[in-house]
Protein backbone atom coordinates (compact mmCIF):
# COMPACT_ATOMS: atom_id res chain seq x y z
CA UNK A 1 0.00 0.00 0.00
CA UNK A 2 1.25 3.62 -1.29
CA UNK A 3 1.27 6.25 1.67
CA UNK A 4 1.02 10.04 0.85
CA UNK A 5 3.24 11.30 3.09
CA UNK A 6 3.57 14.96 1.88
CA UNK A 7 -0.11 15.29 2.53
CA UNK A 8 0.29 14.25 5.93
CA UNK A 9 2.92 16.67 7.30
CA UNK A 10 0.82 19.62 5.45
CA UNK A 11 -1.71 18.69 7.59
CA UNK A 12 -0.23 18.20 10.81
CA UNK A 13 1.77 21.53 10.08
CA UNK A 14 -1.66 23.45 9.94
CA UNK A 15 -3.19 21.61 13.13
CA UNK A 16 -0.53 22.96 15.28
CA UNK A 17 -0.35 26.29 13.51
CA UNK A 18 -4.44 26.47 14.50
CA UNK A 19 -4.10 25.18 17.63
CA UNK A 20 -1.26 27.59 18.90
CA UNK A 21 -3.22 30.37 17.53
CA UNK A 22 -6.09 29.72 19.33
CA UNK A 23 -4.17 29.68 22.54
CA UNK A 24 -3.02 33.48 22.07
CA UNK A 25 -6.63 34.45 21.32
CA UNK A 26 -7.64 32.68 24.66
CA UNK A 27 -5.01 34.32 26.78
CA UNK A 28 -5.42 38.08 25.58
CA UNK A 29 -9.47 37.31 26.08
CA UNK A 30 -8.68 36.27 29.67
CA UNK A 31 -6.03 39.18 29.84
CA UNK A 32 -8.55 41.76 28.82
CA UNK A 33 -11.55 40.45 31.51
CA UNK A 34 -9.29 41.02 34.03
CA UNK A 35 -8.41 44.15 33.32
CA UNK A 36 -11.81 45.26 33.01
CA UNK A 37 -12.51 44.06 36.85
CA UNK A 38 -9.16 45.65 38.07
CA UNK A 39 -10.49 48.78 36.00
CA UNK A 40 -14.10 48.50 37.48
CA UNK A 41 -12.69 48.13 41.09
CA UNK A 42 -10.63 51.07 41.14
CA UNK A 43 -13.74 53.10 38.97
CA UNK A 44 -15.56 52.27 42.29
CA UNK A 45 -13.03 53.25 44.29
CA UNK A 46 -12.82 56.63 42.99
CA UNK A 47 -15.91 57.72 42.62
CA UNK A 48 -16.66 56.95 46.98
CA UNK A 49 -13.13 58.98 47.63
CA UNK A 50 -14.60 61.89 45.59
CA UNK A 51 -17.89 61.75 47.04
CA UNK A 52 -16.09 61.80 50.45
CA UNK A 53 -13.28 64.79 49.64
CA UNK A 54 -17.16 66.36 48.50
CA UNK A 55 -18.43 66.33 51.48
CA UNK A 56 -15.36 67.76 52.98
CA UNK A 57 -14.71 70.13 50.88
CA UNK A 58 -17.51 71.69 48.36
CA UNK A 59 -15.60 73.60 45.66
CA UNK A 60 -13.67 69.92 45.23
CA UNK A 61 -17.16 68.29 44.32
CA UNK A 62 -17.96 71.07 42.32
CA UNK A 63 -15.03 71.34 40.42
CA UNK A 64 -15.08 67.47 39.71
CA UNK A 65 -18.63 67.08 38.63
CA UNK A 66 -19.26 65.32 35.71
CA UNK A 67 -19.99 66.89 32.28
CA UNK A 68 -23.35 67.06 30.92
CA UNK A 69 -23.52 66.94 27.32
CA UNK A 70 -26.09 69.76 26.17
CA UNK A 71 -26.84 71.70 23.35
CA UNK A 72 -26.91 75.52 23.39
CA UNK A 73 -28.99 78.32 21.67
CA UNK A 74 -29.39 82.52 21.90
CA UNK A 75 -32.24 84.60 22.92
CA UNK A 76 -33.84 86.24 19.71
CA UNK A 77 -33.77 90.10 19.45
CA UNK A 78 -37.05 90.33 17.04
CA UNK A 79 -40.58 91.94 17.04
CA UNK A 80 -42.76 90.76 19.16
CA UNK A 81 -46.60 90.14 18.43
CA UNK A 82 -49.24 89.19 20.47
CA UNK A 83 -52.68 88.28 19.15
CA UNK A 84 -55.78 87.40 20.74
CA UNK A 85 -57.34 84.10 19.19
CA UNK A 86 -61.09 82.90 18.52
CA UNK A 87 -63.38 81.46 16.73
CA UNK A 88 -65.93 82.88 14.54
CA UNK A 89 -68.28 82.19 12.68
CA UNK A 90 -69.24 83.94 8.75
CA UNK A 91 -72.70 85.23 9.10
CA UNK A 92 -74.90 87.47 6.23
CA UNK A 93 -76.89 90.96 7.55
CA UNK A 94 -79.02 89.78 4.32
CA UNK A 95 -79.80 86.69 6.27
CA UNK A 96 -83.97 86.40 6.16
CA UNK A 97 -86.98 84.67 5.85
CA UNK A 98 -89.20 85.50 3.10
CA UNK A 99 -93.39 85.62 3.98
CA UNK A 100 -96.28 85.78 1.95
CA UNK A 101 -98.16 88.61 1.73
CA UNK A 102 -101.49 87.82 0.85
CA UNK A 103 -103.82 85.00 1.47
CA UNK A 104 -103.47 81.65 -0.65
CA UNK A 105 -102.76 77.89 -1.79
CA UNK A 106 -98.96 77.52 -2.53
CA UNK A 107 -99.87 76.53 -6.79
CA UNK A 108 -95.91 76.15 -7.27
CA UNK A 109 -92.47 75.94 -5.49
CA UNK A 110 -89.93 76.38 -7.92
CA UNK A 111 -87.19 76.88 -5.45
CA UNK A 112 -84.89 74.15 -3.99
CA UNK A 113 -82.77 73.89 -0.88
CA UNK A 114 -78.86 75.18 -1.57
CA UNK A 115 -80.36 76.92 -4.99
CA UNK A 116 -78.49 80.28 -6.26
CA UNK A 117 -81.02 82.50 -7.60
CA UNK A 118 -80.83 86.15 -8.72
CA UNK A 119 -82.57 89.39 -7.82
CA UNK A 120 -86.22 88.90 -9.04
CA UNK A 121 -86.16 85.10 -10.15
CA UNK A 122 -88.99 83.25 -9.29
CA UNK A 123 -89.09 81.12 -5.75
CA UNK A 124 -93.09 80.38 -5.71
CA UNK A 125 -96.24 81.01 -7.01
CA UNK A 126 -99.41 81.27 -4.89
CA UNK A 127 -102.95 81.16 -6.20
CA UNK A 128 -104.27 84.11 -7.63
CA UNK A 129 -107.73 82.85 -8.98
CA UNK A 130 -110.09 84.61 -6.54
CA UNK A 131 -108.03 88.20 -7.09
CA UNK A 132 -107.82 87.82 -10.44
CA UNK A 133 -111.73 87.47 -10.51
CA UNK A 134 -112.14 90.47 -8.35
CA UNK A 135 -109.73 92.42 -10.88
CA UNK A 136 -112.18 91.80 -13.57
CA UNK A 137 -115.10 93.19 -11.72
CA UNK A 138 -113.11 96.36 -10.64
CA UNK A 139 -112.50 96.51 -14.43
CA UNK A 140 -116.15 96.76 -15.42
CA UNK A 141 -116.83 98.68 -13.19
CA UNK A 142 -113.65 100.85 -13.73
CA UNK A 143 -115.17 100.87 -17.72
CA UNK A 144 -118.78 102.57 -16.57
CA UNK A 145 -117.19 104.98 -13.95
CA UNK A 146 -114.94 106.04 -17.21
CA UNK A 147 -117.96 106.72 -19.33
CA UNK A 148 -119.77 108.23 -16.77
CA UNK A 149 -117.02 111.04 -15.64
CA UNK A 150 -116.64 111.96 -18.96
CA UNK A 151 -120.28 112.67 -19.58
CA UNK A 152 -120.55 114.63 -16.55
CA UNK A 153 -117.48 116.33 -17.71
CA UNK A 154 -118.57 117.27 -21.06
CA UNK A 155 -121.79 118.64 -19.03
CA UNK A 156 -119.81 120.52 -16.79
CA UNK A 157 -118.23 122.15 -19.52
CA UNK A 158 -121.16 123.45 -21.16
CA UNK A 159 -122.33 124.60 -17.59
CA UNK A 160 -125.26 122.04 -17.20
CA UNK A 161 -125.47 120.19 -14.52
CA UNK A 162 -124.63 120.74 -10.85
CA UNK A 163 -120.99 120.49 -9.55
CA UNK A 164 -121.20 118.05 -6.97
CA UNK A 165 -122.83 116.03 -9.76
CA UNK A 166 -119.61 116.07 -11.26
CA UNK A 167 -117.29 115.73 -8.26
CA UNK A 168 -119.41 112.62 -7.21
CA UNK A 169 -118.69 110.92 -10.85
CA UNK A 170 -114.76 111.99 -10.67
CA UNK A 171 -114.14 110.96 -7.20
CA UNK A 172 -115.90 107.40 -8.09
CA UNK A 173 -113.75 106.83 -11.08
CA UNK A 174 -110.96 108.03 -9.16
CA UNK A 175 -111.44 105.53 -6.29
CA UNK A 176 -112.65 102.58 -8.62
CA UNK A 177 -108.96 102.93 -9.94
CA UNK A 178 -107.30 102.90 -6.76
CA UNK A 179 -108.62 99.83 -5.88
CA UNK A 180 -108.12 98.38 -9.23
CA UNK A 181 -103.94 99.21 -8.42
CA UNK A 182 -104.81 97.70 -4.91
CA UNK A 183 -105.82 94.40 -6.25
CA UNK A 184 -102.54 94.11 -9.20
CA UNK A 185 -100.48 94.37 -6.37
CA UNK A 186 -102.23 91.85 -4.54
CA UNK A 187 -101.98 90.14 -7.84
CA UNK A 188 -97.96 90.45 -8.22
CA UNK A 189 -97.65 89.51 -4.55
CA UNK A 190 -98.71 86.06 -5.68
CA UNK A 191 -95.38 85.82 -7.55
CA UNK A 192 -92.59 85.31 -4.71
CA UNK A 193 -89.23 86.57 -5.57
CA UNK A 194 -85.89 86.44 -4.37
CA UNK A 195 -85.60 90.16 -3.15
CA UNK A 196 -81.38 89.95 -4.06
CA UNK A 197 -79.16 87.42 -5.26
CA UNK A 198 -78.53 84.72 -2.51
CA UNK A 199 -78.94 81.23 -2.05
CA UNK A 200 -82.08 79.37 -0.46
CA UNK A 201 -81.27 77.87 2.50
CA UNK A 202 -84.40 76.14 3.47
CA UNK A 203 -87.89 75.67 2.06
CA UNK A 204 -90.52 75.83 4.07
CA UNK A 205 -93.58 75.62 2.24
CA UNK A 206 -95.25 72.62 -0.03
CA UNK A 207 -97.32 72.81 -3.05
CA UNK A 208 -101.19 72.72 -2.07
CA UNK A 209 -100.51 74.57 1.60
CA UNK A 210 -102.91 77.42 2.62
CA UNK A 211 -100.11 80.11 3.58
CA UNK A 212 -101.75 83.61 5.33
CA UNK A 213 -99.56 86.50 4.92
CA UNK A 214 -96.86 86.27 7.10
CA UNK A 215 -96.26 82.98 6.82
CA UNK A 216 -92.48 81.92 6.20
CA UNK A 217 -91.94 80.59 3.34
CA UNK A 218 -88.04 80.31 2.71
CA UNK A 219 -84.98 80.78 4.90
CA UNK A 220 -83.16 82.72 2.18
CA UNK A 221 -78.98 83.69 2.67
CA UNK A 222 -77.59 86.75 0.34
CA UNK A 223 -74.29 86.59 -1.23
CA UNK A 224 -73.18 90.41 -0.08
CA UNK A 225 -73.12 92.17 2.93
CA UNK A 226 -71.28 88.71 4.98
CA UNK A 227 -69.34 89.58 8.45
CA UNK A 228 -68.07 87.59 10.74
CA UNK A 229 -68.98 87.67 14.43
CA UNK A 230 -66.72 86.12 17.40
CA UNK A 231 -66.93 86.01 20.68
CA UNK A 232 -64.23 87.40 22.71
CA UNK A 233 -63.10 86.74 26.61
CA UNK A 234 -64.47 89.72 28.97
CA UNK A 235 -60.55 90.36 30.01
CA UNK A 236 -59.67 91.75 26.53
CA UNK A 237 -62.74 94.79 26.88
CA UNK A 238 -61.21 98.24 26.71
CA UNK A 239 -58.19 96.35 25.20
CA UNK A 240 -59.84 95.91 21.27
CA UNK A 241 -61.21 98.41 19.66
CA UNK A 242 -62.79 99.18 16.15
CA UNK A 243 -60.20 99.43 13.62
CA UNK A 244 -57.84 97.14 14.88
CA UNK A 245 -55.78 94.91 12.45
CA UNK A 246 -57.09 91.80 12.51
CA UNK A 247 -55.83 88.21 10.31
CA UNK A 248 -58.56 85.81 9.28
CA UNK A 249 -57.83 82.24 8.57
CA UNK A 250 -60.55 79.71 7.48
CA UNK A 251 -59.47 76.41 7.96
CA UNK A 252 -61.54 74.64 5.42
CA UNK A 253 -59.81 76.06 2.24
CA UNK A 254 -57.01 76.93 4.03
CA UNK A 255 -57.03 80.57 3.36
CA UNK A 256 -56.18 83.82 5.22
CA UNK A 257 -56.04 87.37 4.81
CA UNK A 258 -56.06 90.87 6.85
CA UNK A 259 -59.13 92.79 7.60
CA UNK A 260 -60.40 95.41 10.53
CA UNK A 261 -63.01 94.98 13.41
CA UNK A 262 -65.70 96.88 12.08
CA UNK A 263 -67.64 96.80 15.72
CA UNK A 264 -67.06 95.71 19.22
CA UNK A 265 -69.98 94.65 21.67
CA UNK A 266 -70.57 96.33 25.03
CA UNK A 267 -72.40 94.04 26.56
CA UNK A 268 -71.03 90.47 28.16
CA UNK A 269 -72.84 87.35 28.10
CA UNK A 270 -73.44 86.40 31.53
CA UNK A 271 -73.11 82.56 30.80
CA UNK A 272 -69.74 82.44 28.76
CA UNK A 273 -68.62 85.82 29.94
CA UNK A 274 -67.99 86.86 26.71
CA UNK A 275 -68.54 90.06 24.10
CA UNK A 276 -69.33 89.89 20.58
CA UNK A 277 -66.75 91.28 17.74
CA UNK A 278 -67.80 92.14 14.53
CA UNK A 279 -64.97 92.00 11.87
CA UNK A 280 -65.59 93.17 7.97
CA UNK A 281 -65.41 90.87 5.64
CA UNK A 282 -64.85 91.86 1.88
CA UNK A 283 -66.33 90.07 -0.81
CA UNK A 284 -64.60 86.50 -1.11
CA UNK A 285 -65.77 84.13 -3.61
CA UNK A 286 -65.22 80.96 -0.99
CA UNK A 287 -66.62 83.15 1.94
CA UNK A 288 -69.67 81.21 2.28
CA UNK A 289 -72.93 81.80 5.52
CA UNK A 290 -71.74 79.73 8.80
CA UNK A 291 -68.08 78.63 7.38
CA UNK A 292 -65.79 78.62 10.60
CA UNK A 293 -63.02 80.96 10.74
CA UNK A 294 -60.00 81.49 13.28
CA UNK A 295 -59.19 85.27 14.23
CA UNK A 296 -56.11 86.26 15.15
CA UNK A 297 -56.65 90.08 16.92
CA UNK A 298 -53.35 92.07 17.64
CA UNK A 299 -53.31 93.30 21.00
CA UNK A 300 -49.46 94.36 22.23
CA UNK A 301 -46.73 94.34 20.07
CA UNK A 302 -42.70 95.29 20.90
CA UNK A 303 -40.26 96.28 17.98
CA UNK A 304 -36.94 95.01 20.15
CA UNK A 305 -38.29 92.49 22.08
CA UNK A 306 -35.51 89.39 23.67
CA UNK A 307 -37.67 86.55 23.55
CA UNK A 308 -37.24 83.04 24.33
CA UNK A 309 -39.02 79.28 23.68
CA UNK A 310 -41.23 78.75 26.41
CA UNK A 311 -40.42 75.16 27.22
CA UNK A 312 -36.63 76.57 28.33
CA UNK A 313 -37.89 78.49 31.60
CA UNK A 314 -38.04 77.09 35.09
CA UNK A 315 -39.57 77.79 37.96
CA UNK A 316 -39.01 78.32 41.59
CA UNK A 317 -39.92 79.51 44.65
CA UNK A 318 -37.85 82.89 44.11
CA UNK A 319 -39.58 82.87 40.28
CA UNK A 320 -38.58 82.35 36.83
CA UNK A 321 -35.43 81.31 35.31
CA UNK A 322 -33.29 79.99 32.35
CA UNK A 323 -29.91 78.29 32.71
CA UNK A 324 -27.03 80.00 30.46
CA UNK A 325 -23.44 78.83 29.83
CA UNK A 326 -20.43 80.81 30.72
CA UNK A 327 -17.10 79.33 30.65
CA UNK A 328 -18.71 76.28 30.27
CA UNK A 329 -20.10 76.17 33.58
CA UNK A 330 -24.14 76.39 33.63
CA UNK A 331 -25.38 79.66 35.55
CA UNK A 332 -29.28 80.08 36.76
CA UNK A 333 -30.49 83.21 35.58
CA UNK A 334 -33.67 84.41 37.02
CA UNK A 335 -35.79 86.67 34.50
CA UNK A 336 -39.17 88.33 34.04
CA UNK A 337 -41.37 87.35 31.40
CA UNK A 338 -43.67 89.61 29.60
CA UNK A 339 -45.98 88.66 27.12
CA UNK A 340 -46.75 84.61 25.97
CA UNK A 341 -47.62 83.70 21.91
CA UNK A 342 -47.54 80.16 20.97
CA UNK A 343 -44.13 78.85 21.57
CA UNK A 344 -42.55 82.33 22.67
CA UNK A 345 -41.94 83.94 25.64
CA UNK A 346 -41.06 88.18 26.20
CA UNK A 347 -38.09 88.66 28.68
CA UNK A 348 -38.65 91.99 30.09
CA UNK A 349 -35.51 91.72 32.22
CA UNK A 350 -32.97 89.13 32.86
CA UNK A 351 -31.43 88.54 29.45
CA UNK A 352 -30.07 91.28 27.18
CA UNK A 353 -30.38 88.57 23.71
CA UNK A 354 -26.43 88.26 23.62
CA UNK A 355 -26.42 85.04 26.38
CA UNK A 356 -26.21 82.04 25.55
CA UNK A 357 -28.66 79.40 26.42
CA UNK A 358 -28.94 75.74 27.45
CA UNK A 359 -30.93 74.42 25.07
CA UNK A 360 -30.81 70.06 25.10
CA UNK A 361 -30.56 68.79 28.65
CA UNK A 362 -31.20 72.13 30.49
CA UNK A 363 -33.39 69.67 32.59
CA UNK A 364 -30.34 67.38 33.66
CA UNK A 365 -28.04 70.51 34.36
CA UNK A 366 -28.01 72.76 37.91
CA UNK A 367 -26.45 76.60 39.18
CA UNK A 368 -23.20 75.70 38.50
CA UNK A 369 -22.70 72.90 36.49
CA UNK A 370 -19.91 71.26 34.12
CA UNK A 371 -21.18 71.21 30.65
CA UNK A 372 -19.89 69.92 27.53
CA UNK A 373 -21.52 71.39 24.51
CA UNK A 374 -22.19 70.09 21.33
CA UNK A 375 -22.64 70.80 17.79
């Protein structure tokens, strides 16, 4: 039998090459965990000696503390706006309900709920059989009181006859007429019309109903004349007044612009304690009756303001603060606000806008901290 011996030493050469490597690997793993506990001991061991030199002596702890890792910003030197918020609502002073006017059965509804219609088109018809009837009979009558009068007349003019003769013919004619132009009018009063253009809002009436006059027959919304009205919190009376700026923003189409309050209520509402604010509202051709709107009513404003974000200040017993950096070392700074919009805060005193600020982890640092910004 042929042996390969070449093929045997190979291998035996690469066994002990594996084997002596994986010795080395095991001894610098071993090597390493016991650093780590020698390292971990003495950690320990430092940290309760500087806890105890602490106690002795204060400006040691202090001047050992720990690092926190913040983040830092800078007051903002900016104008400063304040507006007073709420919600109104879009409302028409063409907002009515149209009646009938004379006595009748409802012969037609032509209009339809959420219908545009223009000045003068056609909403209803109510029957006009029974005046119509009694316009004819005026008419005849009208006819002989005609012929009459100008017989007299004629008469009169030759000087025969007496003059109340003729008076008594003119004045008949005369009043014959009048209540012929009574009756047409009764007559055109049948025909209900949109008095501008507008949109119906609500019909209220049915075809065949006896309707007397007054009786509401549409809830009808014009297109001009819309405002909106808010109500406002009692604490900003004496504060707005008519003319003030105001911005509108309707949330529905996403849309705003800048108007005036055209009026301001002086009366509160005892069960909101609220007052009512009237703000023009020029023609807008998605304006519609009842959309929602957000008003946004300038009330204080300050050209060179220092402001800050309001989630940075603290509070304490002695008041409000913010925590600044100086020589990397965090300082409390104790401040007085002014004025609060949205995120922002007016400093009225405190800060003069060139500090700079603890931004990230101004909740982990303290008065005189280590601190270790970053980018």
């Amino acid at each position: 039998m042929k042996t390969n011996f070449p093929f045997l030493i190979i291998s035996l050469l690469i066994l002990t090459v594996s084997c002596g490597k994986k010795d080395e690997l095991t001894a610098k793993k071993d090597e390493l965990a016991k650093l780590k506990q020698e390292a971990a001991a003495l950690r320990s061991t430092i940290e309760s000696l500087e806890k105890e030199i602490g106690m002795l002596d204060p400006e040691f702890g202090i001047t050992n503390r720990k690092s926190v890792l913040i983040s830092t910003i800078k007051p903002e030197k900016a104008h400063f706006e304040h507006f007073v918020e709420a919600t109104g609502s879009v409302l028409s002073k063409k907002d009515v309900n149209i009646s009938g006017e004379v006595s009748g059965r409802i012969q037609e509804v032509l209009a339809v709920e959420g219908m545009r219609v223009n000045k003068g088109q056609v909403l209803a018809r109510i029957d006009a059989e029974a005046i119509q009837r009694n316009i004819e009979e005026v008419e005849k009558q009208l006819e002989l009181a005609v012929i009459l009068f100008e017989k007299q007349e004629r008469l009169w003019k030759q000087q025969i006859g007496t003059e109340i003769q003729y008076l008594e013919t003119k004045n008949r004619k005369e009043t014959i007429e009048k209540n012929l132009a009574s009756l047409k009018t009764q007559e055109s009063r049948t025909v209900v019309s949109a008095p501008f253009n507008g949109t119906v809002e609500t019909v209220l009436v049915r075809t065949g109903e006896l309707v007397q006059p007054g009786t509401p027959l549409f809830h009808f919304v014009g297109e001009s004349d819309l405002f909106i009205e808010a109500d406002v919190s009692e604490r900003y009376l004496g504060i707005l007044n008519k003319g003030d700026s105001v911005e509108i923003y309707f949330p529905s189409v996403k849309e705003n612009f800048r108007t005036k309050v055209s009026a301001v209520g002086g009366v509160i509402n005892q069960n909101n304690r609220t007052f009512k604010v009237e703000v023009f509202l020029p023609n807008l051709q998605f304006a519609k009756p009842n959309m929602i709107s957000v008003l946004r009513i300038k009330d204080y404003e300050n050209i060179n303001a220092v402001t800050v974000p309001n989630y940075l200040i603290l509070q304490d017993s002695k008041g409000d603060y913010v925590f600044t950096v100086e020589n990397n070392v965090s300082k409390k700074r104790y401040i007085k606000r002014g004025m609060t919009y949205k995120e922002t805060t007016e400093v009225l005193e405190g800060l003069s806008g060139e500090e700079v600020l603890v931004d990230k982890g101004f909740r982990e640092v303290g008065d005189n901290f280590n601190v270790n910004i970053t980018q």
